[in-house]
C-alpha atoms as a PDB file:
ATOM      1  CA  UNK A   1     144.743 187.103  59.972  1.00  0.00           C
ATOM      2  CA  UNK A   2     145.920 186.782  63.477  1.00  0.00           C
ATOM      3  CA  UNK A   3     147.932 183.315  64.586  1.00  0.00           C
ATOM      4  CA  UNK A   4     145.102 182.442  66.670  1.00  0.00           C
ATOM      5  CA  UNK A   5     142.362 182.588  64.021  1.00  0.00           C
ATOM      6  CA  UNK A   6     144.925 180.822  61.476  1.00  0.00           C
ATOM      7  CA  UNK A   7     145.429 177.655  64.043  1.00  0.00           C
ATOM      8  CA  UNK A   8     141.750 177.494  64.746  1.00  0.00           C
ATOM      9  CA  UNK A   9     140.887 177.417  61.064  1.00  0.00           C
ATOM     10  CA  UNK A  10     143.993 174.623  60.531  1.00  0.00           C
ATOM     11  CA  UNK A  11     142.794 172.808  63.201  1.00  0.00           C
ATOM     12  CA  UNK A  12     138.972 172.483  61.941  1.00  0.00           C
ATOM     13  CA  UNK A  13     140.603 171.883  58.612  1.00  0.00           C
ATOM     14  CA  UNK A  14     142.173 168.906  59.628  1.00  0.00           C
ATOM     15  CA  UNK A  15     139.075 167.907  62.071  1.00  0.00           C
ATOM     16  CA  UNK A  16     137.020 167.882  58.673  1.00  0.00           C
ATOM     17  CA  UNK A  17     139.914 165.954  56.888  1.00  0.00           C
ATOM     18  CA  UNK A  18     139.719 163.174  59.521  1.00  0.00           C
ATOM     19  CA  UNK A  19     136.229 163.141  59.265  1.00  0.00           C
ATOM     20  CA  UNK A  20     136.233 162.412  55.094  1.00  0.00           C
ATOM     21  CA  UNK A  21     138.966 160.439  55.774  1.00  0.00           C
ATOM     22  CA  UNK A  22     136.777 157.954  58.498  1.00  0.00           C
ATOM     23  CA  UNK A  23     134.091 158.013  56.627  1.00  0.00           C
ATOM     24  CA  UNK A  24     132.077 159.813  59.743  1.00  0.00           C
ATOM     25  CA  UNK A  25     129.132 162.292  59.127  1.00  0.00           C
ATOM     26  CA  UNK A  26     126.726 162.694  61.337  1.00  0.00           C
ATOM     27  CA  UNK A  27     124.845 165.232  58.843  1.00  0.00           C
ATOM     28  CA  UNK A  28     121.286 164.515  58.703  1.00  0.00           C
ATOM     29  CA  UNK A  29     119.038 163.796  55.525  1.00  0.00           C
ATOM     30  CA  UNK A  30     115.572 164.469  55.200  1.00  0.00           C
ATOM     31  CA  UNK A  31     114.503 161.559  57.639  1.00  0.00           C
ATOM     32  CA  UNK A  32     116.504 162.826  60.398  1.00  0.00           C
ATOM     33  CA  UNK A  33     119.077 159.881  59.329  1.00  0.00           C
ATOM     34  CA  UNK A  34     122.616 160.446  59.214  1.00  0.00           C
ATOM     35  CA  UNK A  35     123.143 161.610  55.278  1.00  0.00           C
ATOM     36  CA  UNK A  36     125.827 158.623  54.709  1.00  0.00           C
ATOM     37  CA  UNK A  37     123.461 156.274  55.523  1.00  0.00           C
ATOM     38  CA  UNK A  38     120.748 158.014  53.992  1.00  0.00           C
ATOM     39  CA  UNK A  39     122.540 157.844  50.506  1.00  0.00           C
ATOM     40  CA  UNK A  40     123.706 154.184  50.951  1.00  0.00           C
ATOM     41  CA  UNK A  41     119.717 153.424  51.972  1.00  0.00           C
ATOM     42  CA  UNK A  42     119.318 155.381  48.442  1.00  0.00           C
ATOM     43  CA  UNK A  43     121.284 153.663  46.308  1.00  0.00           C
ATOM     44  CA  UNK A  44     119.577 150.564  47.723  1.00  0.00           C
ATOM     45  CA  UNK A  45     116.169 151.786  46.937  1.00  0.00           C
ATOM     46  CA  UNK A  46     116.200 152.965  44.204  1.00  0.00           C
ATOM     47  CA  UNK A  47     112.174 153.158  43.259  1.00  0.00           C
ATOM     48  CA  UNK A  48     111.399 154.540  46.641  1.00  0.00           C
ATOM     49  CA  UNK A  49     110.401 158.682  46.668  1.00  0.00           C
ATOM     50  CA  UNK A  50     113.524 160.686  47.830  1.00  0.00           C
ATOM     51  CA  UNK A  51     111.348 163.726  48.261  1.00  0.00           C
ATOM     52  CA  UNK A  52     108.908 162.765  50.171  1.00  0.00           C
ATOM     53  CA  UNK A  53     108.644 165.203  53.452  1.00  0.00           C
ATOM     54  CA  UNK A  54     104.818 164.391  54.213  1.00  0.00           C
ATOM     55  CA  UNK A  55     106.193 163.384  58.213  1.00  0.00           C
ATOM     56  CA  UNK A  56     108.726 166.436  58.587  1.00  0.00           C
ATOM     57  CA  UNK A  57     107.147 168.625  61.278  1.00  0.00           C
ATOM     58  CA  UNK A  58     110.410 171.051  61.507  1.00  0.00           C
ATOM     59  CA  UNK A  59     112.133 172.719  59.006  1.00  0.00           C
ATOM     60  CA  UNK A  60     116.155 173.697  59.798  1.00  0.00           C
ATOM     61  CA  UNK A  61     118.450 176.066  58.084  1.00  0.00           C
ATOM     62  CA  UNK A  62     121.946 175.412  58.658  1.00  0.00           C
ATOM     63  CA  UNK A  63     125.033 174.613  57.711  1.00  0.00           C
ATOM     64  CA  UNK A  64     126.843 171.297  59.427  1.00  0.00           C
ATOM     65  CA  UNK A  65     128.958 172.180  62.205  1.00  0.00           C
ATOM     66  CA  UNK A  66     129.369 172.247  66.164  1.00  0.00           C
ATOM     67  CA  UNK A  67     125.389 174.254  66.385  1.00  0.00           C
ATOM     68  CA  UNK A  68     123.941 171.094  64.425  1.00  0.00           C
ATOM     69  CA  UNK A  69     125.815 168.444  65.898  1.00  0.00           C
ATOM     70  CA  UNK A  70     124.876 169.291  69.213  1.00  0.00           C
ATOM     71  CA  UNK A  71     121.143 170.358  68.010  1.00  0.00           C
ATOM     72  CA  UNK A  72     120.360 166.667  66.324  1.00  0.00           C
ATOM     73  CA  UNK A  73     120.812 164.219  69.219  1.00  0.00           C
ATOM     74  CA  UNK A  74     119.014 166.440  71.222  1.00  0.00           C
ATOM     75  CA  UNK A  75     116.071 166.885  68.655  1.00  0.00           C
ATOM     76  CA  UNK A  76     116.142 163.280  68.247  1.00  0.00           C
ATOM     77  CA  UNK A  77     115.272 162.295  71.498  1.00  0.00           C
ATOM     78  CA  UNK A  78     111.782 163.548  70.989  1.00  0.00           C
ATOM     79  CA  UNK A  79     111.231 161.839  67.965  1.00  0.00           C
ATOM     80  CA  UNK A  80     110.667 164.915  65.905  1.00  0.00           C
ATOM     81  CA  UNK A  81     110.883 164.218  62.247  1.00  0.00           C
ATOM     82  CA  UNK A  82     113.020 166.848  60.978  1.00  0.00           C
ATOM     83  CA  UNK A  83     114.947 168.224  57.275  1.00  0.00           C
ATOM     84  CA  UNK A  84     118.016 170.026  57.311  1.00  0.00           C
ATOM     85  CA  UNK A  85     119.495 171.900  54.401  1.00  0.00           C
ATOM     86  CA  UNK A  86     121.755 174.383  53.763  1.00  0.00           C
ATOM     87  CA  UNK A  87     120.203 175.614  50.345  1.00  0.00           C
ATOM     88  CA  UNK A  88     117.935 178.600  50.330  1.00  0.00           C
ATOM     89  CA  UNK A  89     116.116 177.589  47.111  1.00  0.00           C
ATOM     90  CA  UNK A  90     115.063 173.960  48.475  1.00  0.00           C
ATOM     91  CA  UNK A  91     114.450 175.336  52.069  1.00  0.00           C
ATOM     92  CA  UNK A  92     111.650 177.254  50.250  1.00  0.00           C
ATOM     93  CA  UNK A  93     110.473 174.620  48.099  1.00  0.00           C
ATOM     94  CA  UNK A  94     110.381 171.956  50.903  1.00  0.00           C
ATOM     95  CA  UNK A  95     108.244 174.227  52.905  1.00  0.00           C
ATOM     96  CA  UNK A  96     105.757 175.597  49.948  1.00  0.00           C
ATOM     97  CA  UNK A  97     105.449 171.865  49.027  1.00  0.00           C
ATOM     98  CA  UNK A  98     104.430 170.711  52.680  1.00  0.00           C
ATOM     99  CA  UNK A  99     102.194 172.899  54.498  1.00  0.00           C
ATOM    100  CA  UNK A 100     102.143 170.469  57.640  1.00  0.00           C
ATOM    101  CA  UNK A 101     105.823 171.953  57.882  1.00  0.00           C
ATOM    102  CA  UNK A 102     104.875 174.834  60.173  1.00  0.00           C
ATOM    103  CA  UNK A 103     107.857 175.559  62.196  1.00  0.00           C
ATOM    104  CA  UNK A 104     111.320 176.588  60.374  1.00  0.00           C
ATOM    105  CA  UNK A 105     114.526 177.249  62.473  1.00  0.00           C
ATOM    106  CA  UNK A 106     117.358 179.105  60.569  1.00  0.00           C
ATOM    107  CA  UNK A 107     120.689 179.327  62.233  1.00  0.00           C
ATOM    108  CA  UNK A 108     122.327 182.667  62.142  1.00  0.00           C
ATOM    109  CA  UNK A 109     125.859 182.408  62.675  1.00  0.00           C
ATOM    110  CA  UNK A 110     128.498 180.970  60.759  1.00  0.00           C
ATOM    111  CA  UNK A 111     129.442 178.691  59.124  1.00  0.00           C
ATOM    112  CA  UNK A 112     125.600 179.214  57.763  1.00  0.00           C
ATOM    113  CA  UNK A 113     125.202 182.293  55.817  1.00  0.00           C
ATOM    114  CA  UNK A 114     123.292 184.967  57.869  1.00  0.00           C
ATOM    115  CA  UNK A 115     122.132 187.150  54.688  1.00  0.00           C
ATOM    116  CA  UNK A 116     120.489 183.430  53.560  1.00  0.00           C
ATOM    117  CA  UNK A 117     118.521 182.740  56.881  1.00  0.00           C
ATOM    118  CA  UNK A 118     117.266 186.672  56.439  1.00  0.00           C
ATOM    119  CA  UNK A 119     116.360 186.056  53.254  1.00  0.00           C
ATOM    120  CA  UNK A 120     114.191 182.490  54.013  1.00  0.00           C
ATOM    121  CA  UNK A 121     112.678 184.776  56.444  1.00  0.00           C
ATOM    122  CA  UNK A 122     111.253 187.470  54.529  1.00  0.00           C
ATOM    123  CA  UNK A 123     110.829 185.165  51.475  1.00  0.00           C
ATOM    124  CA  UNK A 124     108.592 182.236  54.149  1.00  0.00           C
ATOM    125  CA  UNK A 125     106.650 184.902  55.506  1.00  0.00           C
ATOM    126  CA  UNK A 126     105.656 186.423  52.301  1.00  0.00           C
ATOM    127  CA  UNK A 127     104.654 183.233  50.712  1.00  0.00           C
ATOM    128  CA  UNK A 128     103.085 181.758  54.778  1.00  0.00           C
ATOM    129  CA  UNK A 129     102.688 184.508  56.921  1.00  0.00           C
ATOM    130  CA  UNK A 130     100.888 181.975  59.230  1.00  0.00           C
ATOM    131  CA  UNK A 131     104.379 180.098  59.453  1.00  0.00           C
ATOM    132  CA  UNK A 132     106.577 179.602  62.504  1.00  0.00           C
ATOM    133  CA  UNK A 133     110.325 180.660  62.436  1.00  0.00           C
ATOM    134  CA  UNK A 134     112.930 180.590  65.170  1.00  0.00           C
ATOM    135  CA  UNK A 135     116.212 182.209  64.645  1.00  0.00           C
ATOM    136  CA  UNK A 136     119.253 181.066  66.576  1.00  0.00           C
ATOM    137  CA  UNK A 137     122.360 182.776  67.239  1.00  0.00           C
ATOM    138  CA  UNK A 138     125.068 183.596  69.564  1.00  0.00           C
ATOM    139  CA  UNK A 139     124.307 187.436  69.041  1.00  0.00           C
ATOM    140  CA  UNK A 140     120.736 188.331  69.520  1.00  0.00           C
ATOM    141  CA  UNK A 141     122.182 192.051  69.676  1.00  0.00           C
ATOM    142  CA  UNK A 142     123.485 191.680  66.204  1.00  0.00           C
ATOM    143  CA  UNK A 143     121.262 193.832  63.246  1.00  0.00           C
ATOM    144  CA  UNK A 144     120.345 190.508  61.497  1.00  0.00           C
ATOM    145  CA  UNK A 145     118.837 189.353  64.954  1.00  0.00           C
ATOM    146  CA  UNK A 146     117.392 192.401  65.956  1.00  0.00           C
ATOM    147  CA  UNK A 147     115.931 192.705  62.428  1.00  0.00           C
ATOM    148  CA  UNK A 148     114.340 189.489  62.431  1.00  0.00           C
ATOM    149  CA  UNK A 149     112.867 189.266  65.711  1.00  0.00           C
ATOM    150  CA  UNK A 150     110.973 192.614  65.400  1.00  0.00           C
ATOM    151  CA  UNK A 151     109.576 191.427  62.333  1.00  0.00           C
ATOM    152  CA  UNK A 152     108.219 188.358  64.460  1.00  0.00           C
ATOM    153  CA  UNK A 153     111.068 185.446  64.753  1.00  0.00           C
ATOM    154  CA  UNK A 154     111.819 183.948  67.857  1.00  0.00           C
ATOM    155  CA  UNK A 155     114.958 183.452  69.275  1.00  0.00           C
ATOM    156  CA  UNK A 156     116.421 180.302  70.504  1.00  0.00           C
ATOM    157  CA  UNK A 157     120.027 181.625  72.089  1.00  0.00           C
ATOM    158  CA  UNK A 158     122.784 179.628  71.183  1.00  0.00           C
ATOM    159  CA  UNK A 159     124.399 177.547  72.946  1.00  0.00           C
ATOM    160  CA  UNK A 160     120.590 175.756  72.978  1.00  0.00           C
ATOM    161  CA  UNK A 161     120.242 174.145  76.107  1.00  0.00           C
ATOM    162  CA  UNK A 162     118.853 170.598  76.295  1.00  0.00           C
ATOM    163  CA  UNK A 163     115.783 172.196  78.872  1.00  0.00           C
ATOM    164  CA  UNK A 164     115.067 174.870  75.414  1.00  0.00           C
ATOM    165  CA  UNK A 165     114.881 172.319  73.301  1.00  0.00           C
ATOM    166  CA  UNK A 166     112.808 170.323  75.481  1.00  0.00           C
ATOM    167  CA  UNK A 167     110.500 173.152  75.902  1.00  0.00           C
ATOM    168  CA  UNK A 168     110.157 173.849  72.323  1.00  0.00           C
ATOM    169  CA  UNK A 169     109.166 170.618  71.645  1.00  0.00           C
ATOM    170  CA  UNK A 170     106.639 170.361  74.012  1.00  0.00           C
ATOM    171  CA  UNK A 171     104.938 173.923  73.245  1.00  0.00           C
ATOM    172  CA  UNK A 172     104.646 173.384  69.500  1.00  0.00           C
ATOM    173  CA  UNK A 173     104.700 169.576  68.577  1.00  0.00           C
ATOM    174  CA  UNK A 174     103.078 167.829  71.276  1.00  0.00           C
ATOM    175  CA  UNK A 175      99.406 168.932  71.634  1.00  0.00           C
END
């Protein structure tokens, strides 16, 4: 590993150590909340139905980092009831369960596992070929990109630009 790659991955290391160590996550739950709060709110309330996803109106595939920090505030603005996960098994489920969830968005890049988001793909469109999925990556030349789009994703380039984001919002949740 080259010194350059080694300091980078020290100094997100330690980034994610300060974080624990604050007590800071801005990871979202099902509600769109940030997931601390979302587990305190839990413990709370304790008879109330943690799986309930009957508002979510976007699906996202990703794995917490710079792409989904920058992605929820954004997303937020609008109002869109979202769920984020990282799991391929519950992405499904969610999505089977709730067939008002129409639109998924899978990140491509890393640290989310690209094989995963393929796999989503192929396994949402067998099971809802009438479902909506947007891909988004830094490399739409890449083979998992180029795969995926032909078989009818569309891409959302990354860095995702506030005016994108707007747009998609406004073609496919406000009618």
């Amino acid at each position: 590993m080259s010194a350059d790659k080694r300091n980078i991955n020290d100094l997100i290391a330690l980034i994610e150590r300060n974080k624990v160590a604050q007590g800071y996550s801005n990871w979202h739950g099902p509600e769109g909340r940030p997931a601390a709060k979302a587990e305190e709110e839990e413990e709370d309330a304790v008879d109330e139905d943690d799986n309930d996803y009957s508002d979510v109106r976007l699906l996202i595939f990703a794995t917490e980092g710079p792409f989904t920090e920058s992605l929820f505030p954004m997303l937020d603005q609008h109002e869109l009831v979202y769920a984020v996960t990282d799991v391929q098994e519950e992405l499904i489920d969610i999505a089977i369960a709730n067939p008002q969830i129409r639109h998924v968005l899978i990140d491509l890049d890393r640290p989310t596992n690209p094989a995963k988001g393929m796999n989503i793909f192929a396994d949402l469109k067998m099971l809802n070929p009438n479902i909506l999925i947007y891909y988004c990556t830094k490399s739409p030349m890449s083979m998992e990109s180029r795969n995926i789009q032909t078989k009818g994703a569309k891409l959302m380039q990354k860095p995702v630009l506030r005016k994108i984001v707007d747009q998609f919002v406004a073609e496919n949740f406000h009618h």
